[in-house]
PDB file of N, CA and C in Angstrom:
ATOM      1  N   UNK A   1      33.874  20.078 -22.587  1.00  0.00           N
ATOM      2  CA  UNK A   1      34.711  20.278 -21.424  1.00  0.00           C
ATOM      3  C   UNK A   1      34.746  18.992 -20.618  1.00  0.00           C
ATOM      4  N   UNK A   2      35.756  18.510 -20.159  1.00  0.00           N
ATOM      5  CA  UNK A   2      35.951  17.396 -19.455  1.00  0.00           C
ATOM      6  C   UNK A   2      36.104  17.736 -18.236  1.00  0.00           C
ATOM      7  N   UNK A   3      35.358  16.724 -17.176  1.00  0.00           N
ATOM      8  CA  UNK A   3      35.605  17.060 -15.626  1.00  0.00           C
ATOM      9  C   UNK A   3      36.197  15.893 -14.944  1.00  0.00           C
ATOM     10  N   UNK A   4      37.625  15.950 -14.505  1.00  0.00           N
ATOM     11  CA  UNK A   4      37.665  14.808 -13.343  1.00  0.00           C
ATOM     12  C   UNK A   4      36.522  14.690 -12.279  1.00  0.00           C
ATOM     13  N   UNK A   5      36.417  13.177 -12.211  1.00  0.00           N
ATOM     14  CA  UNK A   5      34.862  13.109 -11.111  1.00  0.00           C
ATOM     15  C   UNK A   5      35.078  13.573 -10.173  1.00  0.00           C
ATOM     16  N   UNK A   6      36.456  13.927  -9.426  1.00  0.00           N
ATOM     17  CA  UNK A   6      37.051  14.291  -8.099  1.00  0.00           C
ATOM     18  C   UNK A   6      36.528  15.821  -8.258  1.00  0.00           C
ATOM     19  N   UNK A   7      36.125  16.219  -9.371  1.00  0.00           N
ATOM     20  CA  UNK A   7      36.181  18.022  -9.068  1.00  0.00           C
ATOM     21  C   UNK A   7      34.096  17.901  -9.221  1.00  0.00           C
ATOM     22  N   UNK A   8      33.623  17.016  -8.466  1.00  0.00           N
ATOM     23  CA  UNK A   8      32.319  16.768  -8.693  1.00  0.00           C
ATOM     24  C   UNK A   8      31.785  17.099  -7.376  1.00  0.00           C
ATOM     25  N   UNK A   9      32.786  16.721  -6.226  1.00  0.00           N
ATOM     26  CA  UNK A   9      32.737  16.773  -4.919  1.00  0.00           C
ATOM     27  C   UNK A   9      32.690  18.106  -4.666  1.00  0.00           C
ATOM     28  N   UNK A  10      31.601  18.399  -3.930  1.00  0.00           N
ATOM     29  CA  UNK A  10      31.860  19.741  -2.768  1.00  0.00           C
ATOM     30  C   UNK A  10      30.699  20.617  -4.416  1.00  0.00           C
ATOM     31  N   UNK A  11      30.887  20.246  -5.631  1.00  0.00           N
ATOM     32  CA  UNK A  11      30.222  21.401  -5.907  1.00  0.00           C
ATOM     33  C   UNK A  11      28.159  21.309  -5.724  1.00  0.00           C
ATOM     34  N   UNK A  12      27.708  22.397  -5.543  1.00  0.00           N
ATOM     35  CA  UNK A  12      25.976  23.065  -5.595  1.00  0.00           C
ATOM     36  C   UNK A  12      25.786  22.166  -6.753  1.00  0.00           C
ATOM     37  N   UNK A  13      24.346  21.401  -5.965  1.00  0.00           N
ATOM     38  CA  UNK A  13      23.334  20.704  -7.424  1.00  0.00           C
ATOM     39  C   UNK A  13      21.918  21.506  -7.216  1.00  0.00           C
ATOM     40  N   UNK A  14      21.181  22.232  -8.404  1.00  0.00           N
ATOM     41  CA  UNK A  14      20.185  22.629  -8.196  1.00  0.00           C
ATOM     42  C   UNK A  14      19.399  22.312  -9.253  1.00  0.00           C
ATOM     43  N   UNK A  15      17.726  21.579  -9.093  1.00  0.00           N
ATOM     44  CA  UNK A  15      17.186  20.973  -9.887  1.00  0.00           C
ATOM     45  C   UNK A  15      16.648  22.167 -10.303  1.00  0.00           C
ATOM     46  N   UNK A  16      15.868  21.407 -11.485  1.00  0.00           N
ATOM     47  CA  UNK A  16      15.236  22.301 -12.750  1.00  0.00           C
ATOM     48  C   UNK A  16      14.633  23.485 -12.648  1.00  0.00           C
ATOM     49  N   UNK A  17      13.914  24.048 -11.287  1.00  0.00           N
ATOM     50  CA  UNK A  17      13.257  25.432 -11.059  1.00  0.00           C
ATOM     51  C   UNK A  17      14.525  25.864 -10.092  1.00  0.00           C
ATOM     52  N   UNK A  18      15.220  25.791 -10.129  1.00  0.00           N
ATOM     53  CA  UNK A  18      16.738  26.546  -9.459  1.00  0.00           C
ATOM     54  C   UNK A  18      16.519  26.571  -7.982  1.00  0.00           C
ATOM     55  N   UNK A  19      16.008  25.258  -7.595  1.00  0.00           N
ATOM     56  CA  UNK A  19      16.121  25.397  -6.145  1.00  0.00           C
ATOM     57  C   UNK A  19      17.105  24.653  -5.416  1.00  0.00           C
ATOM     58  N   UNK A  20      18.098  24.925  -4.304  1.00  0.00           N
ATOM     59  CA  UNK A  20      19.245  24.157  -4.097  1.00  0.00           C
ATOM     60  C   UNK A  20      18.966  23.157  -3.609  1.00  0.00           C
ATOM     61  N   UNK A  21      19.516  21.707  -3.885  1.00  0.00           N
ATOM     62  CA  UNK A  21      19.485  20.676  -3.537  1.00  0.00           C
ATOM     63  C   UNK A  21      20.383  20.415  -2.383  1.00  0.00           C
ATOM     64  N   UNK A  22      21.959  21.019  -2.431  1.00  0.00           N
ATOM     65  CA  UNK A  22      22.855  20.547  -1.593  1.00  0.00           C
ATOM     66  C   UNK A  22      23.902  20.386  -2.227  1.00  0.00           C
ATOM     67  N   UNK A  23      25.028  20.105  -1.321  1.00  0.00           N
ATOM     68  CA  UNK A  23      26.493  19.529  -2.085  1.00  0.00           C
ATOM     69  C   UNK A  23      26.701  18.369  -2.531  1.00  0.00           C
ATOM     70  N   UNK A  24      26.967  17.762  -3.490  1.00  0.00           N
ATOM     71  CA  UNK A  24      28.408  16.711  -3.845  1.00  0.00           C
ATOM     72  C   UNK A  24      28.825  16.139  -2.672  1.00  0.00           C
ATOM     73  N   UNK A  25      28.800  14.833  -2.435  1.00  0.00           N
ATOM     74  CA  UNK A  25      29.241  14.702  -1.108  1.00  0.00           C
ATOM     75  C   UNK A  25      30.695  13.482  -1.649  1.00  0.00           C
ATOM     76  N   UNK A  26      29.433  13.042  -2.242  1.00  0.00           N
ATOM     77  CA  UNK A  26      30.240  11.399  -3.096  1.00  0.00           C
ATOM     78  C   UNK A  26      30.184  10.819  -4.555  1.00  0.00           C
ATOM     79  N   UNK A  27      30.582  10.545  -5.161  1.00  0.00           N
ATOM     80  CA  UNK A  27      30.189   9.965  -6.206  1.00  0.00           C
ATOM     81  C   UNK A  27      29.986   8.319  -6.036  1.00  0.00           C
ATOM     82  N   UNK A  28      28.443   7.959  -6.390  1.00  0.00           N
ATOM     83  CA  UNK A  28      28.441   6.612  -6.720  1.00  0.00           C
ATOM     84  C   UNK A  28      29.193   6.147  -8.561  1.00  0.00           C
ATOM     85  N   UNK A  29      29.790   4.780  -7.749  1.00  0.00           N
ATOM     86  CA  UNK A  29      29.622   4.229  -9.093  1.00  0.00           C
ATOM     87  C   UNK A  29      29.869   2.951  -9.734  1.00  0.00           C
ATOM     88  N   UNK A  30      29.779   3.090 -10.898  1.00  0.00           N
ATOM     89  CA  UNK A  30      29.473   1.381 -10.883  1.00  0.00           C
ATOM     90  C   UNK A  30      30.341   0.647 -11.347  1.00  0.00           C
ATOM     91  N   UNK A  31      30.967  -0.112 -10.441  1.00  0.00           N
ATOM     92  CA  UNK A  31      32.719  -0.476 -11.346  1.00  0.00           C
ATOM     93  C   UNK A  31      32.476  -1.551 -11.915  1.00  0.00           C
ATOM     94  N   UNK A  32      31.124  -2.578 -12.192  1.00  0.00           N
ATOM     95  CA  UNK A  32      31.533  -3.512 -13.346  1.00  0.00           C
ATOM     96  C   UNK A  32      31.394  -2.549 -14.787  1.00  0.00           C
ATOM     97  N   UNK A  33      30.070  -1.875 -14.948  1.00  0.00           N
ATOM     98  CA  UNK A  33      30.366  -0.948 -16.057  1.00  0.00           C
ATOM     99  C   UNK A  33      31.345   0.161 -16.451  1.00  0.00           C
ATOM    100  N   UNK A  34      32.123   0.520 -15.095  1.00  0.00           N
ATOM    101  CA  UNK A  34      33.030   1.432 -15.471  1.00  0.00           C
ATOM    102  C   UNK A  34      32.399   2.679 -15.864  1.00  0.00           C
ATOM    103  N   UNK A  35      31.359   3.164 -15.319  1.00  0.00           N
ATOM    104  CA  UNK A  35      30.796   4.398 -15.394  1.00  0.00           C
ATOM    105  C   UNK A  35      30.679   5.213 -14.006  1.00  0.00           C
ATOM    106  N   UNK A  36      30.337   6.833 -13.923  1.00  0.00           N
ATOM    107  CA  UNK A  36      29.568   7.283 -13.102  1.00  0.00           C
ATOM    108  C   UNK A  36      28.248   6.778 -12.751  1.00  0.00           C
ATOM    109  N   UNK A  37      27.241   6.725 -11.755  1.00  0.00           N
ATOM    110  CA  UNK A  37      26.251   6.345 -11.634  1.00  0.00           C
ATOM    111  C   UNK A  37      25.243   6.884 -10.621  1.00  0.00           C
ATOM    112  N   UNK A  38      25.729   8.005 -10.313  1.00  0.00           N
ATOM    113  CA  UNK A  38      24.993   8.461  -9.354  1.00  0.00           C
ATOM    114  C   UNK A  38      25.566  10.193  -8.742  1.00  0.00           C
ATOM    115  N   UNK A  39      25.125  11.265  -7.904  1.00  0.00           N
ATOM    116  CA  UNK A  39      25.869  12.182  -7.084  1.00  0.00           C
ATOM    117  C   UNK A  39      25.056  11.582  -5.853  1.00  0.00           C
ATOM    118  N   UNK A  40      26.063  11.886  -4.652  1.00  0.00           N
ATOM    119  CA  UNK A  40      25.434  11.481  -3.347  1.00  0.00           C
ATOM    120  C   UNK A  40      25.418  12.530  -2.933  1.00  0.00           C
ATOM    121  N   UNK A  41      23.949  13.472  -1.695  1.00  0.00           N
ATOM    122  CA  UNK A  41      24.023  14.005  -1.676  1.00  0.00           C
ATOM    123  C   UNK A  41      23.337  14.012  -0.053  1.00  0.00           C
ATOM    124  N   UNK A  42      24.534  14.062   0.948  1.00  0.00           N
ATOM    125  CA  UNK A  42      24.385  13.638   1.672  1.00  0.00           C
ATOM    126  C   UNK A  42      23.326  14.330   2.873  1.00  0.00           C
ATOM    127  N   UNK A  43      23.847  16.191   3.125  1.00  0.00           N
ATOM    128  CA  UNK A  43      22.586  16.717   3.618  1.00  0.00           C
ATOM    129  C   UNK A  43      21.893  17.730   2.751  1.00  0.00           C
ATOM    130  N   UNK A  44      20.623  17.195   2.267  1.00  0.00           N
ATOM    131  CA  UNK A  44      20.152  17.998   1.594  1.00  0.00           C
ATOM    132  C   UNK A  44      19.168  18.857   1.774  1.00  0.00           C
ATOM    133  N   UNK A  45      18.363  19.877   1.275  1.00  0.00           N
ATOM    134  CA  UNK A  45      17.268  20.459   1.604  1.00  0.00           C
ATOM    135  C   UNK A  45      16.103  19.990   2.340  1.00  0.00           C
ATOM    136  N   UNK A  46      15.873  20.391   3.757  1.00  0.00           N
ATOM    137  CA  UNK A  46      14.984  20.066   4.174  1.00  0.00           C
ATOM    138  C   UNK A  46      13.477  20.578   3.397  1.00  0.00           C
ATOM    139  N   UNK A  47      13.680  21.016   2.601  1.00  0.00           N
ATOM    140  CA  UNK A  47      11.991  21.673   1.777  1.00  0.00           C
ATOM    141  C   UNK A  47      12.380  20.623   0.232  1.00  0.00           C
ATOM    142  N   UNK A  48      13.438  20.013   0.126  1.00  0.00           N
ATOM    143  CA  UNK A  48      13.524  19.010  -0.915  1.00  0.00           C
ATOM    144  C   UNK A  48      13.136  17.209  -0.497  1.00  0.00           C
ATOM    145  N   UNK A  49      14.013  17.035   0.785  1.00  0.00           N
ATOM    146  CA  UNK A  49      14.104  15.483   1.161  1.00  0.00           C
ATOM    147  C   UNK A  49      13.674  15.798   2.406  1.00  0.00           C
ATOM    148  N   UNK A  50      12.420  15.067   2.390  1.00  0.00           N
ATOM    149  CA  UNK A  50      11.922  14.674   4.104  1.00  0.00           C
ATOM    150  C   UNK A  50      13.020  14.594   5.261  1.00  0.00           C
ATOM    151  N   UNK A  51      13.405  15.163   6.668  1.00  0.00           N
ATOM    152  CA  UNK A  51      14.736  14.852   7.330  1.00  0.00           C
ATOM    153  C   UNK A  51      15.757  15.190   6.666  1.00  0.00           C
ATOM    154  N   UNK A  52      16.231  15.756   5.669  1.00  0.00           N
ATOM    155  CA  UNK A  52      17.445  15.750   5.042  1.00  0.00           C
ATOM    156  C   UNK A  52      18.026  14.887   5.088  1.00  0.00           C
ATOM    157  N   UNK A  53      17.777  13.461   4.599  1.00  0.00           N
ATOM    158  CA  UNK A  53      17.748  12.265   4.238  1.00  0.00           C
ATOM    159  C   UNK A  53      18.669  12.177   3.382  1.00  0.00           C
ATOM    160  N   UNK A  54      20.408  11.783   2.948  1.00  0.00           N
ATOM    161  CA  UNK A  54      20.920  11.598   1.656  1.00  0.00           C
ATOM    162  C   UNK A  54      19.995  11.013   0.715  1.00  0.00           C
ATOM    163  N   UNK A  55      20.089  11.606  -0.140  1.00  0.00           N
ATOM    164  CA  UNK A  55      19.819  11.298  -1.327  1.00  0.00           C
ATOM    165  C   UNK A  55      21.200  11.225  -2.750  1.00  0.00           C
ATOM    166  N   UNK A  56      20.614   9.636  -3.297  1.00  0.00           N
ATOM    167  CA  UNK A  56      21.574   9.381  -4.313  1.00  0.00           C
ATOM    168  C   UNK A  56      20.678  10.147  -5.503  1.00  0.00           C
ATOM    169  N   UNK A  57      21.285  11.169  -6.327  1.00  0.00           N
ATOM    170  CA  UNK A  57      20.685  11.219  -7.518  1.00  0.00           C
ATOM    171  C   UNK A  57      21.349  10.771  -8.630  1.00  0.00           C
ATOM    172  N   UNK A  58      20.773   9.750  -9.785  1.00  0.00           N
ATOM    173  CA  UNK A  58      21.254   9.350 -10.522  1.00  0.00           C
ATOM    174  C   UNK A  58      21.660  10.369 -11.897  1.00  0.00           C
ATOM    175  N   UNK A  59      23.010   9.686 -11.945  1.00  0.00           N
ATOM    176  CA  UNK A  59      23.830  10.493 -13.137  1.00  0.00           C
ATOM    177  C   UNK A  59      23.051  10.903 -14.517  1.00  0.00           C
ATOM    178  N   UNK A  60      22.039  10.019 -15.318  1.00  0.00           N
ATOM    179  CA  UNK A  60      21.030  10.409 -15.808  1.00  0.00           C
ATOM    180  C   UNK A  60      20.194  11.946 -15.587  1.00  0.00           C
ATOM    181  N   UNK A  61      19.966  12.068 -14.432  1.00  0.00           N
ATOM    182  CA  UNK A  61      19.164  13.404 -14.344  1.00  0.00           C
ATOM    183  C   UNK A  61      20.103  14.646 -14.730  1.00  0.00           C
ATOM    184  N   UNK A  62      21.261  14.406 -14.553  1.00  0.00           N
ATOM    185  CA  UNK A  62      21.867  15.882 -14.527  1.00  0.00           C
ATOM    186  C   UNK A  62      21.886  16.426 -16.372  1.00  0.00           C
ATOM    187  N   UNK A  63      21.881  17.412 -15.911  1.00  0.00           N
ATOM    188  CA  UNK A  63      21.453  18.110 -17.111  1.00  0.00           C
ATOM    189  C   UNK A  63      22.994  18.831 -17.749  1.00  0.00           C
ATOM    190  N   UNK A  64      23.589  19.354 -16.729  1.00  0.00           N
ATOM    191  CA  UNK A  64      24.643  20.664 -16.877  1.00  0.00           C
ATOM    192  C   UNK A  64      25.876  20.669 -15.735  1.00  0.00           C
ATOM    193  N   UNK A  65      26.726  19.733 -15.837  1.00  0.00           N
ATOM    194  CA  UNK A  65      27.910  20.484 -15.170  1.00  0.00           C
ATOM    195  C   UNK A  65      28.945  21.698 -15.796  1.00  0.00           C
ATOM    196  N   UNK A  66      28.589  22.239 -14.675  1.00  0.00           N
ATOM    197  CA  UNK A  66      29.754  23.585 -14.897  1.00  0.00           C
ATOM    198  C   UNK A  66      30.477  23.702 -13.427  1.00  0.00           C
ATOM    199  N   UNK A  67      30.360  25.484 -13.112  1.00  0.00           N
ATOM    200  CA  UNK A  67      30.256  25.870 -11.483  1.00  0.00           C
ATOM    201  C   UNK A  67      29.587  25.435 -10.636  1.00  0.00           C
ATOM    202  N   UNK A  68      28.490  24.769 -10.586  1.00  0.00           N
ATOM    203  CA  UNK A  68      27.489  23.914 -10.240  1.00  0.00           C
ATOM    204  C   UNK A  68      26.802  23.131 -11.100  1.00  0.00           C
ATOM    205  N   UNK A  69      25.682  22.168 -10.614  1.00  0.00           N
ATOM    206  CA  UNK A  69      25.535  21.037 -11.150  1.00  0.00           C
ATOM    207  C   UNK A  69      23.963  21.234 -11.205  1.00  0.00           C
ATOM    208  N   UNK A  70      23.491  21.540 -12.312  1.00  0.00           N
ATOM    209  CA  UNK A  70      21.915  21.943 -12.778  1.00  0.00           C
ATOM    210  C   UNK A  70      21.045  20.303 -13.245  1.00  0.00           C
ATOM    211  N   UNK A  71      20.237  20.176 -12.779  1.00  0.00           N
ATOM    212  CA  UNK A  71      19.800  18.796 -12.577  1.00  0.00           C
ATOM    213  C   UNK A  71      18.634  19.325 -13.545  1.00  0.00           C
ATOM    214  N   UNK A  72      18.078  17.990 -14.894  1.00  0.00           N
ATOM    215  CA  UNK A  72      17.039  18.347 -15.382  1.00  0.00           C
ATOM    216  C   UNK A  72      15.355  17.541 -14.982  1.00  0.00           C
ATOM    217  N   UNK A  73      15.924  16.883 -13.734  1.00  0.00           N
ATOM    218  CA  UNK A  73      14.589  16.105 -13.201  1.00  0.00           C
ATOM    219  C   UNK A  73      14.785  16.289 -11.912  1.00  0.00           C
ATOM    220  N   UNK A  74      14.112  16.266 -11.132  1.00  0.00           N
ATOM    221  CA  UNK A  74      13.651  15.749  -9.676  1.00  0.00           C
ATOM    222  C   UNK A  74      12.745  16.083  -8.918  1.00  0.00           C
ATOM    223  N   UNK A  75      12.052  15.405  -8.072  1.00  0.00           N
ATOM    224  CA  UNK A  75      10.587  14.731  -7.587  1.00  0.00           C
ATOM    225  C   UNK A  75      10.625  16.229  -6.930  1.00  0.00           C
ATOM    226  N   UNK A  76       9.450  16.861  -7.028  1.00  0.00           N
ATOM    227  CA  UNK A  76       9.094  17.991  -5.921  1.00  0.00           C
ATOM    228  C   UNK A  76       9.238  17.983  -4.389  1.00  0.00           C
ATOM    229  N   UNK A  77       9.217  16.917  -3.954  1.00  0.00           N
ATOM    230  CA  UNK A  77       9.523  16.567  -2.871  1.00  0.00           C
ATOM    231  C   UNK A  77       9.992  15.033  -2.423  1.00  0.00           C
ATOM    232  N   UNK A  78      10.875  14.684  -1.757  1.00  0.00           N
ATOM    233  CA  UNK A  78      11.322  13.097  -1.554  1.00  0.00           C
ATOM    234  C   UNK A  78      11.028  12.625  -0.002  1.00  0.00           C
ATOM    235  N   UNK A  79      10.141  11.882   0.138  1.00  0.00           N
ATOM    236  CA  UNK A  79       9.462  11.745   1.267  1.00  0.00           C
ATOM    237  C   UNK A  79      10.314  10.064   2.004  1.00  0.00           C
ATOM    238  N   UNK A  80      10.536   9.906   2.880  1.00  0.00           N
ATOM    239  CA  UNK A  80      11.058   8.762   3.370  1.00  0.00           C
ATOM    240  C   UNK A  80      10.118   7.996   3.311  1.00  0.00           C
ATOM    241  N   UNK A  81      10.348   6.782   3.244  1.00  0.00           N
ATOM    242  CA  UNK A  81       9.478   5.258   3.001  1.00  0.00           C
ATOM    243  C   UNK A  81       9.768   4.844   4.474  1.00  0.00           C
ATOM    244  N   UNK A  82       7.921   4.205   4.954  1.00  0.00           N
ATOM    245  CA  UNK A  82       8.024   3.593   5.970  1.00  0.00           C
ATOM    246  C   UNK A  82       8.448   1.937   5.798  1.00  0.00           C
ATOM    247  N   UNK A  83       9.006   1.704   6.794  1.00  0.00           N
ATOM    248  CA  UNK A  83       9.520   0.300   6.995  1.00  0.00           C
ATOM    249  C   UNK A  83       8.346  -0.396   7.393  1.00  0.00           C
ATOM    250  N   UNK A  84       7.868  -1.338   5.790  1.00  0.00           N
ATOM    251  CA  UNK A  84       6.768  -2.021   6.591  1.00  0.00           C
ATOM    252  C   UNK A  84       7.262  -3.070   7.289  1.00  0.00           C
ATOM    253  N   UNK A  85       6.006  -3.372   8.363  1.00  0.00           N
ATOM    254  CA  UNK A  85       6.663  -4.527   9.070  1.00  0.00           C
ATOM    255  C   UNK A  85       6.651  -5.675   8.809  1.00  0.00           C
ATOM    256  N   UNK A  86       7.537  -6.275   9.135  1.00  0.00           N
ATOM    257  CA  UNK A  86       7.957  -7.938   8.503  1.00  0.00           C
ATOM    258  C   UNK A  86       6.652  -8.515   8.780  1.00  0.00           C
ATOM    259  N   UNK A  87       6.701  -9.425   7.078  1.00  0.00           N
ATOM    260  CA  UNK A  87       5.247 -10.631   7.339  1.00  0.00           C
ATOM    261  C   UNK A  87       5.746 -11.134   8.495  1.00  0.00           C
ATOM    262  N   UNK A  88       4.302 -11.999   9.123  1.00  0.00           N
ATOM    263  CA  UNK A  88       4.541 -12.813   9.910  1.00  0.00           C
ATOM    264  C   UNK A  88       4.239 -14.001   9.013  1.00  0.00           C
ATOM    265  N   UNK A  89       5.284 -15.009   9.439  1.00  0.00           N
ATOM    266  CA  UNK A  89       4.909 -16.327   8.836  1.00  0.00           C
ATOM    267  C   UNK A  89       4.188 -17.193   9.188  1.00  0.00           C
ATOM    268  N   UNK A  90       3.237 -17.304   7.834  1.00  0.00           N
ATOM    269  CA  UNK A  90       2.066 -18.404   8.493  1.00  0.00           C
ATOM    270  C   UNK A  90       2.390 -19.760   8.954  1.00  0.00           C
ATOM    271  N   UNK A  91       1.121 -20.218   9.605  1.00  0.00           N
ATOM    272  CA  UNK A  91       1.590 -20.990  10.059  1.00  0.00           C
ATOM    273  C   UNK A  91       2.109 -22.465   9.212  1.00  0.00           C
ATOM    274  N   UNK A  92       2.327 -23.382   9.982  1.00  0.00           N
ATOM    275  CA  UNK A  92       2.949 -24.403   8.996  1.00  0.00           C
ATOM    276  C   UNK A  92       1.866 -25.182   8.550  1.00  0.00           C
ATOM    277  N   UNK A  93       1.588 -25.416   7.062  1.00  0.00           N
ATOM    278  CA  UNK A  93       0.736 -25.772   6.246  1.00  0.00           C
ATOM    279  C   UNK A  93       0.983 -27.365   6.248  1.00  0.00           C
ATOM    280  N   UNK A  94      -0.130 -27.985   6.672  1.00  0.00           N
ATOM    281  CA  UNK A  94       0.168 -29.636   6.095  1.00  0.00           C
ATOM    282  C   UNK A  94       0.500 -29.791   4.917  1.00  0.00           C
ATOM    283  N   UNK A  95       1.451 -30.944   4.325  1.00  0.00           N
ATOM    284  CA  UNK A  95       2.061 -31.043   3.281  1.00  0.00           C
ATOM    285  C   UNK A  95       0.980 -31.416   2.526  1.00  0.00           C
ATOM    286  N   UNK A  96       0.917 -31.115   1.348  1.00  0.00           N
ATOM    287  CA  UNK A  96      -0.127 -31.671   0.012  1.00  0.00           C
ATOM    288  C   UNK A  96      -0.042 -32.761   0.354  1.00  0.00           C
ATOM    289  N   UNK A  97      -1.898 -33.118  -0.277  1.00  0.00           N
ATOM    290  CA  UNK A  97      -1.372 -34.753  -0.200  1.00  0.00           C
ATOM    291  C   UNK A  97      -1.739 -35.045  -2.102  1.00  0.00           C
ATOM    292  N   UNK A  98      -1.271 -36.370  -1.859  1.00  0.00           N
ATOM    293  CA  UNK A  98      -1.457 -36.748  -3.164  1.00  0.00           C
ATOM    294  C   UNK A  98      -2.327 -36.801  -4.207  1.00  0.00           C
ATOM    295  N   UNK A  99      -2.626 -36.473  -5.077  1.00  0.00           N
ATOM    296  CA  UNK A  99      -4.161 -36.982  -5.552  1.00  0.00           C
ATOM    297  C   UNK A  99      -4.242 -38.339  -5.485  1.00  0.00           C
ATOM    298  N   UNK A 100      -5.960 -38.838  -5.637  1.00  0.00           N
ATOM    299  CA  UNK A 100      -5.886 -40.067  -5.417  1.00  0.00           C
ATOM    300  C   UNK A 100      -6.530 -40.402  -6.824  1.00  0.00           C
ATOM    301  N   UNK A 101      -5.811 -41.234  -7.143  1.00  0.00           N
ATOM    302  CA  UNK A 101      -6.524 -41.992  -9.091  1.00  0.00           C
ATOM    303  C   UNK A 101      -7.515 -42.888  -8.608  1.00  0.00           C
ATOM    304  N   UNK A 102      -8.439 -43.030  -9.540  1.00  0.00           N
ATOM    305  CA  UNK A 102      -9.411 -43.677  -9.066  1.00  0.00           C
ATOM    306  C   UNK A 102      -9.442 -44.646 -10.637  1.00  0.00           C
ATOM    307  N   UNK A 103      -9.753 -45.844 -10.528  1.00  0.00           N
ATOM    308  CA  UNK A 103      -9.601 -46.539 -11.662  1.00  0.00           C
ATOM    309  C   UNK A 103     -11.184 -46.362 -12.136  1.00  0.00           C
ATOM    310  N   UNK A 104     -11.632 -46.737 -13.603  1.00  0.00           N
ATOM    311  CA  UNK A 104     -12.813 -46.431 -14.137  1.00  0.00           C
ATOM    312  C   UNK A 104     -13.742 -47.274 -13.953  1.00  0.00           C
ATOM    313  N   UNK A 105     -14.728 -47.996 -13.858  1.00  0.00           N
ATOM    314  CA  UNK A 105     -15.523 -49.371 -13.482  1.00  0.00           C
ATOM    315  C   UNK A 105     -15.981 -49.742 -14.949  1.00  0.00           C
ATOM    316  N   UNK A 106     -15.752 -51.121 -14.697  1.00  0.00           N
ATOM    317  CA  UNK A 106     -15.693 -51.995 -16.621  1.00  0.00           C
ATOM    318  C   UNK A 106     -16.969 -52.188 -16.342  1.00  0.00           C
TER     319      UNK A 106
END
């Protein structure tokens, strides 16, 4: 069965123990390869994604489009990443110095 990607939008993705993930919001994708590459999924389960955080799931995981979209992987839970904070830059290092050759004694 063939699906225009446009009829991807708006439909239910539910991963592997049938719990709902959320809607279709967007499709990523990747136009130098000319493939699908992703469902975006913009508000999703708060008992799935920390905040209901979009989440991109990659086109790989899905298992089953039909009436909805049966996913055959995803993380038990997707927790947001803290922003570590920017190094600070050390300070400014004196430039190398040269080695020094030492000639041999005759």
């Amino acid at each position: 069965m063939l699906v225009e990607i446009t009829q991807l939008v708006d439909r239910d993705v539910y991963t592997p123990d049938g719990r709902h993930l959320g809607k279709v919001t967007n499709i990523v994708l990747d136009v130098e390869g000319g493939r699908a590459d992703g469902l975006f999924v913009a508000e999703p389960s708060e008992y799935l994604v920390e905040g209901s955080r979009g989440v991109n799931v990659p086109f790989r995981w899905v298992a089953a489009v039909n009436d909805v979209i049966l996913l055959k992987y995803f993380p038990k839970r997707v927790s947001a990443k803290k922003a570590s904070p920017a190094p600070t830059a050390p300070a400014a290092a004196p430039p190398p110095r040269a080695p020094v050759l030492e000639r041999a004694s005759r």
